[in-house]
C-alpha atoms as a PDB file:
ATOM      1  CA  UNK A   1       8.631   0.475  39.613  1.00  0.00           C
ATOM      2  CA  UNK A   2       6.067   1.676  36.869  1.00  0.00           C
ATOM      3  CA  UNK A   3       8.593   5.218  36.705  1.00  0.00           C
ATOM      4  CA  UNK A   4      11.528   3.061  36.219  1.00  0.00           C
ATOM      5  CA  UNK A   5      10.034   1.134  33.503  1.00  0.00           C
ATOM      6  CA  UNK A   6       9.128   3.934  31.360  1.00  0.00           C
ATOM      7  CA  UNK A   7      12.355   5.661  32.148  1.00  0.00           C
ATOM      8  CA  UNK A   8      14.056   2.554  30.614  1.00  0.00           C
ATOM      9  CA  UNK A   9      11.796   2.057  27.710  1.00  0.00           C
ATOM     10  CA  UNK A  10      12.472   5.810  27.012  1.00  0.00           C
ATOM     11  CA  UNK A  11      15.915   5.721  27.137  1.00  0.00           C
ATOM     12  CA  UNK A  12      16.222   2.616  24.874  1.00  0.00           C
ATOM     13  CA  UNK A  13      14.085   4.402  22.264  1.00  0.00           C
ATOM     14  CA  UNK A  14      15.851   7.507  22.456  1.00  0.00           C
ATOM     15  CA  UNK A  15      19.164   5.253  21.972  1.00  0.00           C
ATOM     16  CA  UNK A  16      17.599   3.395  18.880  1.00  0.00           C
ATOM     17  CA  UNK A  17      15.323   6.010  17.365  1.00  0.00           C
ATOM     18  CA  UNK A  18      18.096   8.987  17.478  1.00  0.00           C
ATOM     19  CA  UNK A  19      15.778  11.508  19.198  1.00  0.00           C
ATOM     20  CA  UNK A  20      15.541  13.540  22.519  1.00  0.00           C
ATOM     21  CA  UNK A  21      12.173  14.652  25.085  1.00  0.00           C
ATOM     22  CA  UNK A  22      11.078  17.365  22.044  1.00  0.00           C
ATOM     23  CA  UNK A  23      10.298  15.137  19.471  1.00  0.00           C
ATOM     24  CA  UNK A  24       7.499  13.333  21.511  1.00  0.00           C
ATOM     25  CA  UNK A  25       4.913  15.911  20.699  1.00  0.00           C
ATOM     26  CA  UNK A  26       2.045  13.693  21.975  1.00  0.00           C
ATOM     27  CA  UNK A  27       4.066  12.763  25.335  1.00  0.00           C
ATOM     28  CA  UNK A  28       3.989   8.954  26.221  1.00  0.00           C
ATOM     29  CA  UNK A  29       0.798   8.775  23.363  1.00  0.00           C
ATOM     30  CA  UNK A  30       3.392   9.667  20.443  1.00  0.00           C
ATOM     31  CA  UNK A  31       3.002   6.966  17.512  1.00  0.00           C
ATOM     32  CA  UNK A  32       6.907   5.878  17.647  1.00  0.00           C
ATOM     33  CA  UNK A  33       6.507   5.310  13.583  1.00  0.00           C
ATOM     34  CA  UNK A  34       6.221   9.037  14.035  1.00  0.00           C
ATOM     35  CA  UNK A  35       9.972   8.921  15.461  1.00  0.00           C
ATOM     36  CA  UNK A  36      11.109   6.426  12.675  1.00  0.00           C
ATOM     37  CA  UNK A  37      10.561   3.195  13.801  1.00  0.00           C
ATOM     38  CA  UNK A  38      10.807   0.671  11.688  1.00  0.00           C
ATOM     39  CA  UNK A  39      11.150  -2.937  11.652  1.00  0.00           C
ATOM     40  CA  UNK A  40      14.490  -3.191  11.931  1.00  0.00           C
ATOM     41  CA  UNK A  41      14.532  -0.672  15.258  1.00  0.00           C
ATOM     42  CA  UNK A  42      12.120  -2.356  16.330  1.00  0.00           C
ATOM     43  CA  UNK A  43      14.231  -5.821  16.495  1.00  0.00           C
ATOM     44  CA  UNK A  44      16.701  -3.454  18.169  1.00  0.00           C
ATOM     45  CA  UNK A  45      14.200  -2.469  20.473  1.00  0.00           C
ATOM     46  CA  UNK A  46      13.372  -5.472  21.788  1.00  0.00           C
ATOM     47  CA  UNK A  47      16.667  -6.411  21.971  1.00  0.00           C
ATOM     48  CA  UNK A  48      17.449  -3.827  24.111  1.00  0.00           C
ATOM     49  CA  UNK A  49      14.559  -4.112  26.190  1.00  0.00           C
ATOM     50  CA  UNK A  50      15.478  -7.678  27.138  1.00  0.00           C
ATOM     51  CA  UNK A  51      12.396  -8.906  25.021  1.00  0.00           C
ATOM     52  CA  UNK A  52      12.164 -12.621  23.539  1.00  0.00           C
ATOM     53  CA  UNK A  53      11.349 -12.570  20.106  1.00  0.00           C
ATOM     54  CA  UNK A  54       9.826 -16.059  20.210  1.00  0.00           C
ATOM     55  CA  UNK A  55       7.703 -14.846  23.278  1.00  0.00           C
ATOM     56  CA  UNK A  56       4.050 -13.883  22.451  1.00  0.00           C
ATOM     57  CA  UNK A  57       5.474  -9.596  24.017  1.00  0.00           C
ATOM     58  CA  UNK A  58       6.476  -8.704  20.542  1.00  0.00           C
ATOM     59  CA  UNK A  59       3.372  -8.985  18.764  1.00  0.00           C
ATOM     60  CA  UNK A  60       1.423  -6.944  21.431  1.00  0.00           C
ATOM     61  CA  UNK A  61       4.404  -4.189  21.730  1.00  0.00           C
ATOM     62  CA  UNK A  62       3.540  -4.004  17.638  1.00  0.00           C
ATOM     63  CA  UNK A  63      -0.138  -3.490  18.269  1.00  0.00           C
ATOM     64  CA  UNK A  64       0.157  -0.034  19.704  1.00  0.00           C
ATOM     65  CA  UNK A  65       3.283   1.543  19.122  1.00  0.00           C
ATOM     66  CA  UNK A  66       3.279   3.866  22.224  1.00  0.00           C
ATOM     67  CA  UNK A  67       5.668   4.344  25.530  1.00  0.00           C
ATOM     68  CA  UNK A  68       2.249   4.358  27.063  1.00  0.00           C
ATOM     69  CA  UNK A  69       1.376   0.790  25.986  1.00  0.00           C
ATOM     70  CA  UNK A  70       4.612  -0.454  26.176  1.00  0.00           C
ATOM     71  CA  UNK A  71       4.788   0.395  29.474  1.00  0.00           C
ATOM     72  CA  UNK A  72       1.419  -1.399  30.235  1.00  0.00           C
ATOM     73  CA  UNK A  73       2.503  -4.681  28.128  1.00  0.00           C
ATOM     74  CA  UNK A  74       5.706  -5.186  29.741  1.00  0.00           C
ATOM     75  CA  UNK A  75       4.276  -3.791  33.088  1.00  0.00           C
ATOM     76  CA  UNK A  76       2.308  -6.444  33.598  1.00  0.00           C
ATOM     77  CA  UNK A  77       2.897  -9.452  30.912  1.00  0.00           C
ATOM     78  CA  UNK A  78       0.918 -11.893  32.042  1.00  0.00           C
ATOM     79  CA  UNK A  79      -2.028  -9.178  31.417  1.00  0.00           C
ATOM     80  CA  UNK A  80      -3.411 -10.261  27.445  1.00  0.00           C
ATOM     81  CA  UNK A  81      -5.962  -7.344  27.363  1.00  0.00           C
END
């Protein structure tokens, strides 16, 4: 399940961002401002991700703007480490 939830938040940044498996030169660790994230994307993003916006997920997503820690945040919501 973890796979297929990195897989998707992958694929939805690739979608949004414009960019393919080279440009994340730190892996899953890659700062996505690095890619060109902005606010705006990042609306997209959650959009795409099936993310409320009134729900407390955005704010965390923006606190570390990694695949790695988006993947833990939406792994496990309920988790408010």
């Amino acid at each position: 399940m973890a796979e297929a939830l990195r897989d998707r938040i992958v694929a939805a940044v690739r979608d949004v961002l414009y960019v393919d498996d080279s440009d994340f030169t730190d892996g899953d660790d890659t700062d996505l401002r690095e890619l060109g994230l902005d606010s705006v994307r990042f609306v997209l993003l959650m959009k795409q991700l099936g993310v409320e916006r009134e729900s407390d997920v955005p704010p965390r997503l923006a606190n570390e703007l990694t695949i790695a820690a988006w993947a833990r945040v939406l792994g496990n919501p309920d988790d408010l480490a």
